[in-house]
N, C-alpha and C. Protein backbone atom coordinates (compact mmCIF):
# COMPACT_ATOMS: atom_id res chain seq x y z
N UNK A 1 56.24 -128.79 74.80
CA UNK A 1 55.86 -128.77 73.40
C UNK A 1 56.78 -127.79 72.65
N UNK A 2 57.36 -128.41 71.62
CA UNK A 2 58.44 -127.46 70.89
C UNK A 2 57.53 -126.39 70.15
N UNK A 3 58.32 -125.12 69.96
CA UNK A 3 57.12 -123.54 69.38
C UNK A 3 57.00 -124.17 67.84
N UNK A 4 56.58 -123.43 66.93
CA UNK A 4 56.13 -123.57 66.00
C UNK A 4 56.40 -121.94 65.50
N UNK A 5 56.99 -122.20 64.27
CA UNK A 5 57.08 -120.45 63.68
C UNK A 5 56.85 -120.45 62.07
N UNK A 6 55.99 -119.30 62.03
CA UNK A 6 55.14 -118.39 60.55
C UNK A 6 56.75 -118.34 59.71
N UNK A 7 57.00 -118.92 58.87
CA UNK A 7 57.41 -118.73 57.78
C UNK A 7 57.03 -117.75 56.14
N UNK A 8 56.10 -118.10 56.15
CA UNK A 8 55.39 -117.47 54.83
C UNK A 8 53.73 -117.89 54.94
N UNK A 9 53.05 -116.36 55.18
CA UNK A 9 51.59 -116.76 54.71
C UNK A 9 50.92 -116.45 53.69
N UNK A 10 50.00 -116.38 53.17
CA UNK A 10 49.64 -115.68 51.93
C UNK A 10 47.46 -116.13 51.60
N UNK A 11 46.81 -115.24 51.63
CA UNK A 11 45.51 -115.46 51.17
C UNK A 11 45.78 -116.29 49.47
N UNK A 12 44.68 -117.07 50.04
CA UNK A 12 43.86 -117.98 49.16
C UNK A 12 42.88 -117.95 48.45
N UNK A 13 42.73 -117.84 46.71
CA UNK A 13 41.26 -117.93 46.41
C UNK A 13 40.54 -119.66 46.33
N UNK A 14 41.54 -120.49 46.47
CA UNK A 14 41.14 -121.47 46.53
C UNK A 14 42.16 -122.43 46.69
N UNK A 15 41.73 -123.72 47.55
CA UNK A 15 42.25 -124.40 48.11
C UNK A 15 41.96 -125.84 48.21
N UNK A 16 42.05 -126.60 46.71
CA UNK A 16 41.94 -127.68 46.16
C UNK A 16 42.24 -128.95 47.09
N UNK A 17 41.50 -130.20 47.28
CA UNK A 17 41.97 -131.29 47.24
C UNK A 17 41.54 -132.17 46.79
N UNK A 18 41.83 -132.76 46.10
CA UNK A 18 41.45 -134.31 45.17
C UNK A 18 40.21 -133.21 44.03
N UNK A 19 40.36 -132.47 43.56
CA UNK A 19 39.76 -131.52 42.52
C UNK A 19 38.31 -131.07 43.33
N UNK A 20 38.50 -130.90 44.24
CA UNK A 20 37.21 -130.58 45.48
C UNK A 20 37.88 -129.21 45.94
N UNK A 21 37.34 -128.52 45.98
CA UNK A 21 37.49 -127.11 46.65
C UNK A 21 37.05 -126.39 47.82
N UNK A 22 37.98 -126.36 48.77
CA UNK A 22 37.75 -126.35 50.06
C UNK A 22 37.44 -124.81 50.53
N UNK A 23 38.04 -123.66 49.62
CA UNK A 23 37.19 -122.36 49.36
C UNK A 23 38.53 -121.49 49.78
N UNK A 24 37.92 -120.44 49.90
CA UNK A 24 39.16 -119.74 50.14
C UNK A 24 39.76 -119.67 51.57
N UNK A 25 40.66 -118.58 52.16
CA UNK A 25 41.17 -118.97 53.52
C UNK A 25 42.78 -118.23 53.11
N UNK A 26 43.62 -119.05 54.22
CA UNK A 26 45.07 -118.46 54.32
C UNK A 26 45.97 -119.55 54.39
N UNK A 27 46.79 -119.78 53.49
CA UNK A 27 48.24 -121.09 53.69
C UNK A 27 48.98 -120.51 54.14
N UNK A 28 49.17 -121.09 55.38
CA UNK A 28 50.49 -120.56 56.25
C UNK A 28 51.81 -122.21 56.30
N UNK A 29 52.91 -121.53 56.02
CA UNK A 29 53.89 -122.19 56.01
C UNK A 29 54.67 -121.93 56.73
N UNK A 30 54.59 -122.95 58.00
CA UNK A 30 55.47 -122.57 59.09
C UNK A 30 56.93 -123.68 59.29
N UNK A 31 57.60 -123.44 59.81
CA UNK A 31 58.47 -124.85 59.83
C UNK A 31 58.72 -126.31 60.68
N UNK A 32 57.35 -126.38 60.58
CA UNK A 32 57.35 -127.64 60.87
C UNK A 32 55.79 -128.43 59.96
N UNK A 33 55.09 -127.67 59.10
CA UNK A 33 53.93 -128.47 58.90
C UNK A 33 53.50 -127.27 58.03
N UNK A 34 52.70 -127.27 56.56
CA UNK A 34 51.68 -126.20 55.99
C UNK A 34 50.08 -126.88 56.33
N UNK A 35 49.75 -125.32 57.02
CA UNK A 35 48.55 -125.32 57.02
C UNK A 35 47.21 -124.40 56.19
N UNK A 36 46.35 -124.84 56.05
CA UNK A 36 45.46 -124.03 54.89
C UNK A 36 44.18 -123.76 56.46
N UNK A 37 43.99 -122.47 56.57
CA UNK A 37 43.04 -121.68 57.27
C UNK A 37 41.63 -121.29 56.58
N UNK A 38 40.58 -122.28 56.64
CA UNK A 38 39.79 -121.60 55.66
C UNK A 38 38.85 -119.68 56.34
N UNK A 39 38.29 -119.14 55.31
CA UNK A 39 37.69 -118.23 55.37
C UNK A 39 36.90 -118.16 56.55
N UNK A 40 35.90 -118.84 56.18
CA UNK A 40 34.87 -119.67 56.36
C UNK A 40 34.65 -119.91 58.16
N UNK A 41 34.11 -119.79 59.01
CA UNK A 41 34.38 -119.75 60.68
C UNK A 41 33.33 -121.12 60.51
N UNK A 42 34.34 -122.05 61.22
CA UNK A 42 33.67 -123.39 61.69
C UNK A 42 33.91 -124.30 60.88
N UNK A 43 34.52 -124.01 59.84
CA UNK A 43 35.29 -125.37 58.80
C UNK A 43 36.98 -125.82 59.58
N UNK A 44 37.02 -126.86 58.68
CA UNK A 44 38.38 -127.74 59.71
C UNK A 44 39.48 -127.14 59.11
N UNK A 45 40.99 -126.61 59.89
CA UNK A 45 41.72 -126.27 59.00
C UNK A 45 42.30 -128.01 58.72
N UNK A 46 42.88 -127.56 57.42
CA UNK A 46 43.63 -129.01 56.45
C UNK A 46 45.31 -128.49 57.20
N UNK A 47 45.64 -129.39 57.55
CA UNK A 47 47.70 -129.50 57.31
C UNK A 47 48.02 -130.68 57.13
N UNK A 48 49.42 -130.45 56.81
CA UNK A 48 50.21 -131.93 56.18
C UNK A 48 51.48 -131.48 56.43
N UNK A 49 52.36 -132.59 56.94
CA UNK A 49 53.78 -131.90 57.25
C UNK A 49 54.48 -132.05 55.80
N UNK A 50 56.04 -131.98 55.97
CA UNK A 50 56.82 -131.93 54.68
C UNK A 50 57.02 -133.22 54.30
N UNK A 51 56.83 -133.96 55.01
CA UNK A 51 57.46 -135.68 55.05
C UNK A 51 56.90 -135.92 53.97
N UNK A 52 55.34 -135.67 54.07
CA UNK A 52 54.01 -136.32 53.23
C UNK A 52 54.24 -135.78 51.83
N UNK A 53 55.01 -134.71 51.46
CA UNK A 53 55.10 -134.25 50.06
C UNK A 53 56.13 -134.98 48.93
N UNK A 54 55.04 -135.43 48.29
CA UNK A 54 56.45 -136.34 47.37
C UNK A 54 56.39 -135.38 46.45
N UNK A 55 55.66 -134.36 45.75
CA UNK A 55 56.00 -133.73 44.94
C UNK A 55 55.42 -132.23 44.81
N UNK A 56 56.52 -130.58 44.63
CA UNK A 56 55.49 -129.67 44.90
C UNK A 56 55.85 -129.28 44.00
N UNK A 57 55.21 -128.09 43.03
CA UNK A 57 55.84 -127.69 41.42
C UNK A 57 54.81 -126.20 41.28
N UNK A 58 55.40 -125.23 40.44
CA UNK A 58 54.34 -124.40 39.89
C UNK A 58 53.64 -124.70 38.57
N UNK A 59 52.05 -124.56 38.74
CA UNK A 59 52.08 -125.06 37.73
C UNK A 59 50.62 -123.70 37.25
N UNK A 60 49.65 -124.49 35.91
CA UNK A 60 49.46 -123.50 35.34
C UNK A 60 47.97 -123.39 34.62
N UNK A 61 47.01 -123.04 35.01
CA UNK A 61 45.39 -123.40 34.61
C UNK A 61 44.39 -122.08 34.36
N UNK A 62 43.86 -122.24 33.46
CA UNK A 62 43.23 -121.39 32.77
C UNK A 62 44.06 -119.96 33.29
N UNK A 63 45.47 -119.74 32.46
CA UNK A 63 46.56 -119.13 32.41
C UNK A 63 46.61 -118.33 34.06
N UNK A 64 46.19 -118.97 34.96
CA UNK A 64 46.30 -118.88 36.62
C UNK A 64 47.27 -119.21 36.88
N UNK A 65 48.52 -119.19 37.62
CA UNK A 65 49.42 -119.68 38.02
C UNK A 65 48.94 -120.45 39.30
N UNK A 66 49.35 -121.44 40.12
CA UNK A 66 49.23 -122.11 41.45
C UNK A 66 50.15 -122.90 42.10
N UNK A 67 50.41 -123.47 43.01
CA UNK A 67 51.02 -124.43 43.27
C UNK A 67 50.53 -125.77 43.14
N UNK A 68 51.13 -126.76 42.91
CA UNK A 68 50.81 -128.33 43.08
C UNK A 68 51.49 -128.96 43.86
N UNK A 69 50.78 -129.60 44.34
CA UNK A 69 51.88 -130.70 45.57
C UNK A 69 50.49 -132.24 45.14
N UNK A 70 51.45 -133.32 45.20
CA UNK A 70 51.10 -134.49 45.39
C UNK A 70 51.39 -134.72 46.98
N UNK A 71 50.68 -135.56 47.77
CA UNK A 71 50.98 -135.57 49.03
C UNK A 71 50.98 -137.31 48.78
N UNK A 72 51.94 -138.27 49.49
CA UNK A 72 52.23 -139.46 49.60
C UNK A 72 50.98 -139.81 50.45
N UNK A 73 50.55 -141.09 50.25
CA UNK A 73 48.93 -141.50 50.65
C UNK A 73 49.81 -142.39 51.48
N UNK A 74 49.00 -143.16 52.42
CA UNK A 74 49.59 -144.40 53.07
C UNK A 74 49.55 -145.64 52.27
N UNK A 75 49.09 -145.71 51.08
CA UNK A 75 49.20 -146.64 50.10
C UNK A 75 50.04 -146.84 49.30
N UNK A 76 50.80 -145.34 49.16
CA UNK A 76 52.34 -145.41 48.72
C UNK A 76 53.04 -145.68 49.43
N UNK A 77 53.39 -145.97 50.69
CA UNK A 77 54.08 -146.00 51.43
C UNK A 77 54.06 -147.85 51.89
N UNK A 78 52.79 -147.89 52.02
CA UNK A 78 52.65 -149.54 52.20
C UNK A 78 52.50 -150.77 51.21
N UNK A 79 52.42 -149.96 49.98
CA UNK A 79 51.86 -150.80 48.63
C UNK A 79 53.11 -151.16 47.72
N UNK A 80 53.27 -152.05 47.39
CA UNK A 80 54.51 -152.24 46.36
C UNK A 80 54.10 -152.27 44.93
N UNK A 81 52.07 -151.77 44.60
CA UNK A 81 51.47 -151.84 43.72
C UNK A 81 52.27 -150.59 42.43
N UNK A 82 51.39 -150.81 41.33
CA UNK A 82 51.89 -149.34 40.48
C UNK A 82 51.97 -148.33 41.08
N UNK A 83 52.25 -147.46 40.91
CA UNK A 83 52.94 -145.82 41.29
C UNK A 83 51.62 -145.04 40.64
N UNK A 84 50.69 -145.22 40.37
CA UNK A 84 49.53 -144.53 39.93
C UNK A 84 48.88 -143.49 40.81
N UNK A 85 48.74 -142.65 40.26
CA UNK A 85 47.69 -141.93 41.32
C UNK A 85 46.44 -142.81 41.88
N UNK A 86 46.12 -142.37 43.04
CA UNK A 86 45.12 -143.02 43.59
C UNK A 86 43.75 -142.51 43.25
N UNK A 87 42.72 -143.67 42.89
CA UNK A 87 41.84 -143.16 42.01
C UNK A 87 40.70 -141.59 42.19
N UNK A 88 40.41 -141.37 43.38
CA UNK A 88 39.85 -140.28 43.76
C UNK A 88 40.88 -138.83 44.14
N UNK A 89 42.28 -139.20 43.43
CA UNK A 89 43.43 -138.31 43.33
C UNK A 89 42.92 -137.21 44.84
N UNK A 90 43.02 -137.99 46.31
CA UNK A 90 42.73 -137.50 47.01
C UNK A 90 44.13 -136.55 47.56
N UNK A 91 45.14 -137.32 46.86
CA UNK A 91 46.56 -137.24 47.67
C UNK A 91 46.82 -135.84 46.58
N UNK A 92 46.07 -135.31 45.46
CA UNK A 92 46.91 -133.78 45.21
C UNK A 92 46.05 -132.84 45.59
N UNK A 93 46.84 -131.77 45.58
CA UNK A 93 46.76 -130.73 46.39
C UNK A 93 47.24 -129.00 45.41
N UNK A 94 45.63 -128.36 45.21
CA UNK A 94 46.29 -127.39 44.27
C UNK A 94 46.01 -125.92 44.95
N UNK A 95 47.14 -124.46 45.05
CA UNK A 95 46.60 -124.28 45.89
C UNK A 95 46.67 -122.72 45.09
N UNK A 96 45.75 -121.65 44.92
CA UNK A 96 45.61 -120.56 44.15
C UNK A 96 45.68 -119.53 45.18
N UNK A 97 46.76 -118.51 45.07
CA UNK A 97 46.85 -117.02 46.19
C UNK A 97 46.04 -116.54 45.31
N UNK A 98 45.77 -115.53 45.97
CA UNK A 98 44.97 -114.67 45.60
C UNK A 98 45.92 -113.63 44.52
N UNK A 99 47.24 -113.36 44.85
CA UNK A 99 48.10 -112.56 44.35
C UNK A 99 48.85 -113.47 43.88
N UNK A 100 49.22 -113.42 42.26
CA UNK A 100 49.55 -114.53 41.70
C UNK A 100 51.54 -114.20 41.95
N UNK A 101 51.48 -113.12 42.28
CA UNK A 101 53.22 -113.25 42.72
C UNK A 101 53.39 -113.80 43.99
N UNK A 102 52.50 -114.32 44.55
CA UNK A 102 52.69 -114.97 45.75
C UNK A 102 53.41 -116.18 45.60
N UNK A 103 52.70 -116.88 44.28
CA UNK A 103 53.41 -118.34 44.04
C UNK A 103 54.62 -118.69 44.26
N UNK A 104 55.31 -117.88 43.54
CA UNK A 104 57.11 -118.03 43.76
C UNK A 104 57.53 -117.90 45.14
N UNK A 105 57.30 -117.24 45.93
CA UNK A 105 57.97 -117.29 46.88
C UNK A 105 56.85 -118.48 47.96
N UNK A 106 55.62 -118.15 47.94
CA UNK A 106 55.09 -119.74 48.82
C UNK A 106 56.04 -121.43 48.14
N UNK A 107 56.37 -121.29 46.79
CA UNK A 107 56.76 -122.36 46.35
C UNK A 107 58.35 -122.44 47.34
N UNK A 108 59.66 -121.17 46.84
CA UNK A 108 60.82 -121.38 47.68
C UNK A 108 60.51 -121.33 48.97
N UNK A 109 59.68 -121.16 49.67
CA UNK A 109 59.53 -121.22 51.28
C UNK A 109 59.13 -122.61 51.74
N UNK A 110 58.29 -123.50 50.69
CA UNK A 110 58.07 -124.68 50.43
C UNK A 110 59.56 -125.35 50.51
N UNK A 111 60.07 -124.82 49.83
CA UNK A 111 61.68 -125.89 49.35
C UNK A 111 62.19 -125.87 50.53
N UNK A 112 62.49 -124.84 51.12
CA UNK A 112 63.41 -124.43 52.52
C UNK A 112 62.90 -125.47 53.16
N UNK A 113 61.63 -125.34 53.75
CA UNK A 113 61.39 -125.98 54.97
C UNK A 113 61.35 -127.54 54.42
N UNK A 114 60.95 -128.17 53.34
CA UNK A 114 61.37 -129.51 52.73
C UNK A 114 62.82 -130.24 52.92
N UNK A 115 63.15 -128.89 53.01
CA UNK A 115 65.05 -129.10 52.88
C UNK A 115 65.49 -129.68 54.53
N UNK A 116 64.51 -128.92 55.60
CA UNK A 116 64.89 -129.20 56.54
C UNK A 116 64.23 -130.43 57.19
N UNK A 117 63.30 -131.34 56.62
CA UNK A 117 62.54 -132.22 56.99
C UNK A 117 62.81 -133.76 55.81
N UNK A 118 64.22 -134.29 55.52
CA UNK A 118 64.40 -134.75 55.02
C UNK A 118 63.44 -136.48 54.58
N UNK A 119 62.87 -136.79 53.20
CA UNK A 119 62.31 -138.20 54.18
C UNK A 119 63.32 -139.33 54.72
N UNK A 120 63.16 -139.79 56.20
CA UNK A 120 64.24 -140.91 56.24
C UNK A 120 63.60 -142.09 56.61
N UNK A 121 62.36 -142.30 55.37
CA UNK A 121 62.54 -143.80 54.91
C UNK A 121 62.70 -144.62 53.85
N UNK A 122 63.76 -143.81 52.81
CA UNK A 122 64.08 -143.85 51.70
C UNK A 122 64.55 -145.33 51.89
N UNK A 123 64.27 -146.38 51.12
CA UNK A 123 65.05 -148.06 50.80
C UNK A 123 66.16 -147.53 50.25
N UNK A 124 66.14 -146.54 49.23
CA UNK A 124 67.51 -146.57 48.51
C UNK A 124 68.44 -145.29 48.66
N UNK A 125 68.46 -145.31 49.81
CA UNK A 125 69.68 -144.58 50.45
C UNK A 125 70.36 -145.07 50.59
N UNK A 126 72.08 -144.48 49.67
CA UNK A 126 73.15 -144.86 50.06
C UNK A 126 73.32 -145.73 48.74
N UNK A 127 72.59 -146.31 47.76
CA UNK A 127 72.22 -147.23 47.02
C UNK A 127 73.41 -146.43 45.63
N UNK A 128 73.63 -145.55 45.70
CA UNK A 128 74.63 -144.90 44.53
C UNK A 128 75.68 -145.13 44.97
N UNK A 129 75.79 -144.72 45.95
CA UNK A 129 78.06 -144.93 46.77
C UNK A 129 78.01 -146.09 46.43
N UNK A 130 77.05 -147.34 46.71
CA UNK A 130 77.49 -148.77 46.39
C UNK A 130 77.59 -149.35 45.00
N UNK A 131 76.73 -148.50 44.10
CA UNK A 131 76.77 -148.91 42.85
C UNK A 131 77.48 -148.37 41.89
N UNK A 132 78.24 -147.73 42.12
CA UNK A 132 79.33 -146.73 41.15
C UNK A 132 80.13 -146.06 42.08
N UNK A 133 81.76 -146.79 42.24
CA UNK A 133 82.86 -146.37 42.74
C UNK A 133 83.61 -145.40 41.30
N UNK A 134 84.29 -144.07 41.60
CA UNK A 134 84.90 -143.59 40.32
C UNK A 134 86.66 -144.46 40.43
N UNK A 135 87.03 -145.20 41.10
CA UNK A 135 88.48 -145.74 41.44
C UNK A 135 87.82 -146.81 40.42
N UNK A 136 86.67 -147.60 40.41
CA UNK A 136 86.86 -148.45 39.72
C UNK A 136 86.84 -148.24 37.88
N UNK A 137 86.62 -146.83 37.66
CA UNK A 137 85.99 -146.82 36.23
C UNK A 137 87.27 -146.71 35.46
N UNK A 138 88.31 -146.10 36.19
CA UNK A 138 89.67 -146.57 35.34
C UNK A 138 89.80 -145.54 34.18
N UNK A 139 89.40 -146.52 32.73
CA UNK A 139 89.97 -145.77 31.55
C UNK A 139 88.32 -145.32 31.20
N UNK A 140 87.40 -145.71 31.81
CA UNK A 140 85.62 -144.78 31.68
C UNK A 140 85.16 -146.21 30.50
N UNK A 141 85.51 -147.02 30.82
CA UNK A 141 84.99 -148.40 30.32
C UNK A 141 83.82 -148.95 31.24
N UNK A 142 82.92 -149.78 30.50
CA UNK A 142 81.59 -149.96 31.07
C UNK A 142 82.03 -151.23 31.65
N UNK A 143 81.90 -151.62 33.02
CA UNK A 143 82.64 -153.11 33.33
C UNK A 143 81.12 -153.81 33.08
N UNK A 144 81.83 -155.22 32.98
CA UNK A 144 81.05 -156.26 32.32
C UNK A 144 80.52 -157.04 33.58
């Protein structure tokens, strides 16, 4: 079994999913998967690797700072339907330190390990080199 290593941890006052609050606890971001530790002795811890994150951002509520992450559902992945959130918005994920300077750096420790877990089942990879050569643009005319 390959190790697993603590990247960045940080206490939690709360630990959102689908606008449900799972309570407080500890997000540890290790590099291979974030996990949320609740307080609480005998609750389940929550993780999700990096694959699953289509989107993580700081963002900003009753002038609280937090993180947001959307996590990709298996319905995005299998559905060719609208791009909508899914109706019980089970797939976001909001997550409040306790120490609001925590955010910034749980967010870049976020990026790092994203960086190293690329998704590779992108359809449109590679889809730019084929659609815009700069040899062909010439005098920067729009070809017809």
């Amino acid at each position: 079994m390959e190790s697993e290593s603590n990247q960045f941890s940080t206490e939690v006052s709360s630990f959102e999913v689908g606008g449900e609050s799972l309570g407080a606890g500890l997000i540890v971001v290790t590099d291979k998967r974030v996990l949320f530790v609740p307080s609480v002795n005998g609750k389940d811890v929550y993780f999700f690797d990096y694959r699953s994150i289509a989107l993580h951002a700081i963002s900003t509520r009753d002038e609280k700072k937090f993180l947001f992450l959307q996590l990709m559902s298996d319905d995005d992945v299998a559905s060719d339907e609208d791009d909508d959130v899914n109706e019980n918005n089970q797939d976001l994920v909001e997550i409040f330190p306790v120490d609001e300077t925590a955010v910034a750096p749980l967010f870049e420790h976020m990026n790092a390990m994203s960086a190293l877990h690329p998704d590779t089942d992108t359809d449109d990879e590679g889809d730019y080199d084929e659609a815009y050569d700069p040899q062909d643009a010439g005098d920067g005319s729009v070809p017809e």
